[in-house]
C-alpha atoms as a PDB file:
ATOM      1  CA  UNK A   1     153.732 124.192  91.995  1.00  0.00           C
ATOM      2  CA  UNK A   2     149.933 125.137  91.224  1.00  0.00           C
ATOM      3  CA  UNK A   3     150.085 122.697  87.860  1.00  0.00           C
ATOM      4  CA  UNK A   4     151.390 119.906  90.483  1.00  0.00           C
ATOM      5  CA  UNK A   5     148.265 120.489  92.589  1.00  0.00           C
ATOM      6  CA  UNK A   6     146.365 120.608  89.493  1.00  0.00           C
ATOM      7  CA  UNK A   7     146.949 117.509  88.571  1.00  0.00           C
ATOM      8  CA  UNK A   8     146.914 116.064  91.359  1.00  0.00           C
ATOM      9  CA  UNK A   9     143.298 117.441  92.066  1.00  0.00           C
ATOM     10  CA  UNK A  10     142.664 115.681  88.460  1.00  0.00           C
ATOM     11  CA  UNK A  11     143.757 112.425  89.572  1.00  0.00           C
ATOM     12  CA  UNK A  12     141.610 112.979  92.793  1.00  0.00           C
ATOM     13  CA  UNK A  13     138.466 113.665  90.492  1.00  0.00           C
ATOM     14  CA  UNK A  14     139.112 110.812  88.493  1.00  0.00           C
ATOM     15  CA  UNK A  15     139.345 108.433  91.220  1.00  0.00           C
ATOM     16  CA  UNK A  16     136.213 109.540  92.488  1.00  0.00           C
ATOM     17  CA  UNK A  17     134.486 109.809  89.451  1.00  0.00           C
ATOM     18  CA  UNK A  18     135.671 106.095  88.822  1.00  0.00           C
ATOM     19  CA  UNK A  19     134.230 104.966  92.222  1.00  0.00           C
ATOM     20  CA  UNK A  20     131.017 106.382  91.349  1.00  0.00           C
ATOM     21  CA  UNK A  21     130.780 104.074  88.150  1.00  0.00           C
ATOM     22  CA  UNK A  22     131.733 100.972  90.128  1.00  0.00           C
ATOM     23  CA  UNK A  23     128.755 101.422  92.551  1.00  0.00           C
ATOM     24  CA  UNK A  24     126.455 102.795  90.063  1.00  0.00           C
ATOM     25  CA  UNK A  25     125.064  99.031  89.340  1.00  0.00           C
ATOM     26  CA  UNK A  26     124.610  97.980  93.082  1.00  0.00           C
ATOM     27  CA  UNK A  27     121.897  95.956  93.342  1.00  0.00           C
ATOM     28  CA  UNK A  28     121.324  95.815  97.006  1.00  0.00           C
ATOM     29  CA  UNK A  29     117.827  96.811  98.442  1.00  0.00           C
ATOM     30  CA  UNK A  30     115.543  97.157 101.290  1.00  0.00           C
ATOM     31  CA  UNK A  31     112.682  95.416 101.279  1.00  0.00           C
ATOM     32  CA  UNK A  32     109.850  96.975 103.722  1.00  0.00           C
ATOM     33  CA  UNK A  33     106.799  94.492 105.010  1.00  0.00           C
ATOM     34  CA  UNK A  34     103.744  96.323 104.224  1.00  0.00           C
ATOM     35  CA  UNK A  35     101.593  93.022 103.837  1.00  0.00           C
ATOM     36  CA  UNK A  36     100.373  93.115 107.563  1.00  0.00           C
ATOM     37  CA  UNK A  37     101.619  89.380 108.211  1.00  0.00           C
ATOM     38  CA  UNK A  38     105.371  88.292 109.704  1.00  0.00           C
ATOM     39  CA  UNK A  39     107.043  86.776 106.584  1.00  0.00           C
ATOM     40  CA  UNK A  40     108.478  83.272 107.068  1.00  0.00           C
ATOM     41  CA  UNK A  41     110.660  83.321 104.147  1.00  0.00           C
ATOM     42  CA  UNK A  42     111.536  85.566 100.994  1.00  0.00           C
ATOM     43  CA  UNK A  43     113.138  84.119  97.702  1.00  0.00           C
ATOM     44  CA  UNK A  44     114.661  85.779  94.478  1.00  0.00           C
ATOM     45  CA  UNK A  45     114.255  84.478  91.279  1.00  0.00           C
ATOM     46  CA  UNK A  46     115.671  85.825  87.527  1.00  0.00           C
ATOM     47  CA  UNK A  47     112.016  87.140  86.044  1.00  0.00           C
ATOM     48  CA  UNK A  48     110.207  84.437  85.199  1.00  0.00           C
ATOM     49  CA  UNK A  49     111.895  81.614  86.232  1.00  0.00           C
ATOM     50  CA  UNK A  50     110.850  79.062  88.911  1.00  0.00           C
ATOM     51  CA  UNK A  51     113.982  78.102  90.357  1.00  0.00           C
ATOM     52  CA  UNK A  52     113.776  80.367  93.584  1.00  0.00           C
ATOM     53  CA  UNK A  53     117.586  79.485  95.344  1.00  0.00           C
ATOM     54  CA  UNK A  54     117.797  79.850  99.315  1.00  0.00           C
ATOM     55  CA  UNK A  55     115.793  81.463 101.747  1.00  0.00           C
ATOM     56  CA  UNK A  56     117.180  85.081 101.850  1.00  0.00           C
ATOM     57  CA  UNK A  57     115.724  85.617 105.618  1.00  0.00           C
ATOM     58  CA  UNK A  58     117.805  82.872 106.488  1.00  0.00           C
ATOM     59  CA  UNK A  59     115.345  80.889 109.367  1.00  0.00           C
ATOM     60  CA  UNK A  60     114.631  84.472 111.050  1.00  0.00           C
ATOM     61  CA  UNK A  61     111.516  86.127 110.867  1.00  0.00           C
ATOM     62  CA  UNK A  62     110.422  89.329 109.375  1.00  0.00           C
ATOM     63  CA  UNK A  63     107.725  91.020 111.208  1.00  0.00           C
ATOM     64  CA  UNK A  64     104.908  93.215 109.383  1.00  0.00           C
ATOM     65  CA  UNK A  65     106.522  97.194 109.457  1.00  0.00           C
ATOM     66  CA  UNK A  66     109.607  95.896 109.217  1.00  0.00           C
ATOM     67  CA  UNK A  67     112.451  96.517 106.893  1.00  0.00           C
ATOM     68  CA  UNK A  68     115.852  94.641 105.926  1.00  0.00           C
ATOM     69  CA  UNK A  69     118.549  95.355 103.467  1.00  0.00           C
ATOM     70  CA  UNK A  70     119.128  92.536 101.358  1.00  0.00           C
ATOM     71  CA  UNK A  71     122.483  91.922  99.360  1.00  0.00           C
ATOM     72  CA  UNK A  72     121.965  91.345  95.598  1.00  0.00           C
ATOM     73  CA  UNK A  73     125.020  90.417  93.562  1.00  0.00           C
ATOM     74  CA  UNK A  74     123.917  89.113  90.050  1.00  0.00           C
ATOM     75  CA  UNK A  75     124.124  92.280  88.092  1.00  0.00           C
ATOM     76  CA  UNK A  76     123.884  90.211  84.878  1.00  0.00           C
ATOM     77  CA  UNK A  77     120.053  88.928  86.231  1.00  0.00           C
ATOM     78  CA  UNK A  78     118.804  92.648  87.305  1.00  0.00           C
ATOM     79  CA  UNK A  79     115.126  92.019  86.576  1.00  0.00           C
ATOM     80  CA  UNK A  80     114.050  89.359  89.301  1.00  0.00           C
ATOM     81  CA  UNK A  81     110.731  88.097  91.077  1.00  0.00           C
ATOM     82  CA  UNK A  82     109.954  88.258  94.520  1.00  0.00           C
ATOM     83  CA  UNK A  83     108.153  85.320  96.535  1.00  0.00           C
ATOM     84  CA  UNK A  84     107.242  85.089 100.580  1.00  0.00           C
ATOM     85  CA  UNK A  85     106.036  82.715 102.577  1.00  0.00           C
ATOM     86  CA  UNK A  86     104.040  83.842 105.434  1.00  0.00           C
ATOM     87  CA  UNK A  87     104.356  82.982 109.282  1.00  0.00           C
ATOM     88  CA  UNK A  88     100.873  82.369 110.325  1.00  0.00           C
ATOM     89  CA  UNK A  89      99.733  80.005 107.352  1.00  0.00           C
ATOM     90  CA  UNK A  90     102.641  79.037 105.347  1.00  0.00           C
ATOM     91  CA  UNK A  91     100.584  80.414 102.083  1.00  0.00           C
ATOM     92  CA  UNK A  92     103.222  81.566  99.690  1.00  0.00           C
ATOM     93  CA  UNK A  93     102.772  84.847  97.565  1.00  0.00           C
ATOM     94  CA  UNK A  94     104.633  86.125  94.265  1.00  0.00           C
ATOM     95  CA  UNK A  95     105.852  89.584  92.820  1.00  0.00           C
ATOM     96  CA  UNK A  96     107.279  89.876  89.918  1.00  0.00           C
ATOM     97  CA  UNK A  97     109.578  92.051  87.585  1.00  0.00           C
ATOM     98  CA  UNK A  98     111.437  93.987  89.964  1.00  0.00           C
ATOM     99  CA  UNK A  99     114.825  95.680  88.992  1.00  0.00           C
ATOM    100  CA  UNK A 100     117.268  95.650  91.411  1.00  0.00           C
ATOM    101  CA  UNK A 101     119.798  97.803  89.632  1.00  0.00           C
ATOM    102  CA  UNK A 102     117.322 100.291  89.051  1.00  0.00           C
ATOM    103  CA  UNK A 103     116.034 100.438  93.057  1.00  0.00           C
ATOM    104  CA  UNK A 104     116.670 100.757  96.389  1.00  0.00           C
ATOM    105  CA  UNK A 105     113.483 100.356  98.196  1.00  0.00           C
ATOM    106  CA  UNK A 106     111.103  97.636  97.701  1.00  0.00           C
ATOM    107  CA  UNK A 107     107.890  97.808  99.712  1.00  0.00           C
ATOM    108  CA  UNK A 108     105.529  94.742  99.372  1.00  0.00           C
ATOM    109  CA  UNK A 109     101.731  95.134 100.131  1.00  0.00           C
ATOM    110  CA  UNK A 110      99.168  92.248 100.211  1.00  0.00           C
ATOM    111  CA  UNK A 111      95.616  91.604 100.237  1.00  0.00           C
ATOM    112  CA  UNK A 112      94.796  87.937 101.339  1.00  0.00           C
ATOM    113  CA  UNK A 113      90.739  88.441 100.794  1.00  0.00           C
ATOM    114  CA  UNK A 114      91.787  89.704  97.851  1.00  0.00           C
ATOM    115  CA  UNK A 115      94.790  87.470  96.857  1.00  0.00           C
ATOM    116  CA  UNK A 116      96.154  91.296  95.177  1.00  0.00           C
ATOM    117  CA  UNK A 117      99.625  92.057  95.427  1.00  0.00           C
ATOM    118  CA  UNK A 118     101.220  95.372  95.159  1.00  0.00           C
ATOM    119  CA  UNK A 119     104.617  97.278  95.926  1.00  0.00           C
ATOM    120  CA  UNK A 120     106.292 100.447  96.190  1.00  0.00           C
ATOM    121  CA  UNK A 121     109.220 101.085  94.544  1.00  0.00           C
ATOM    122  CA  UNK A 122     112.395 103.771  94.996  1.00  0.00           C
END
């Protein structure tokens, strides 16, 4: 009887251990608004690339302390850039080299007297 719950506490492990792996290259991530302006629109790109795909916000608007988890599902393009376009001007700003299987938290800063960008990254 105990070897029967032994294994069966093996299989249990497994399973879970198995899980694990399977989620270990989520890409998803919250991106927090730091740059003190609403954002418009935010775009993904593979690194380096200038084909940016659809507007991720999706025609809603993303205030300035806000935050928003954001599905990613290309595992085999981790690395991407990051590009907004703002509410109150339209001006559109670029980050680049982010790794989305490596994070969780993106939070984007922004100087516009500047033009510097920054970001925060867990």
């Amino acid at each position: 009887m105990k070897l029967r719950q032994i294994g069966l506490a093996v299989m249990v492990v497994s399973g879970l251990a198995a899980s694990a792996l399977a989620n270990a290259g989520d890409a998803d991530f919250t991106l927090v608004n730091k740059t003190g302006y609403a954002l418009r629109e935010v775009y993904l790109s593979p690194a380096h690339k200038t084909k940016w795909g659809s507007d991720r916000l999706g025609g809603s608007k993303m205030d300035n302390n806000k935050s928003r988890l954001f599905k990613f599902a290309d595992k085999a393009s981790c690395v991407q850039d990051l590009m907004v376009v703002f509410d109150d001007d339209g001006s559109e700003v670029t980050w680049e080299d982010f790794d989305l299987c490596d994070l969780n938290k993106i939070t984007l800063k922004y100087n516009r007297k500047t033009k510097v960008v920054s970001a925060d990254t867990e």
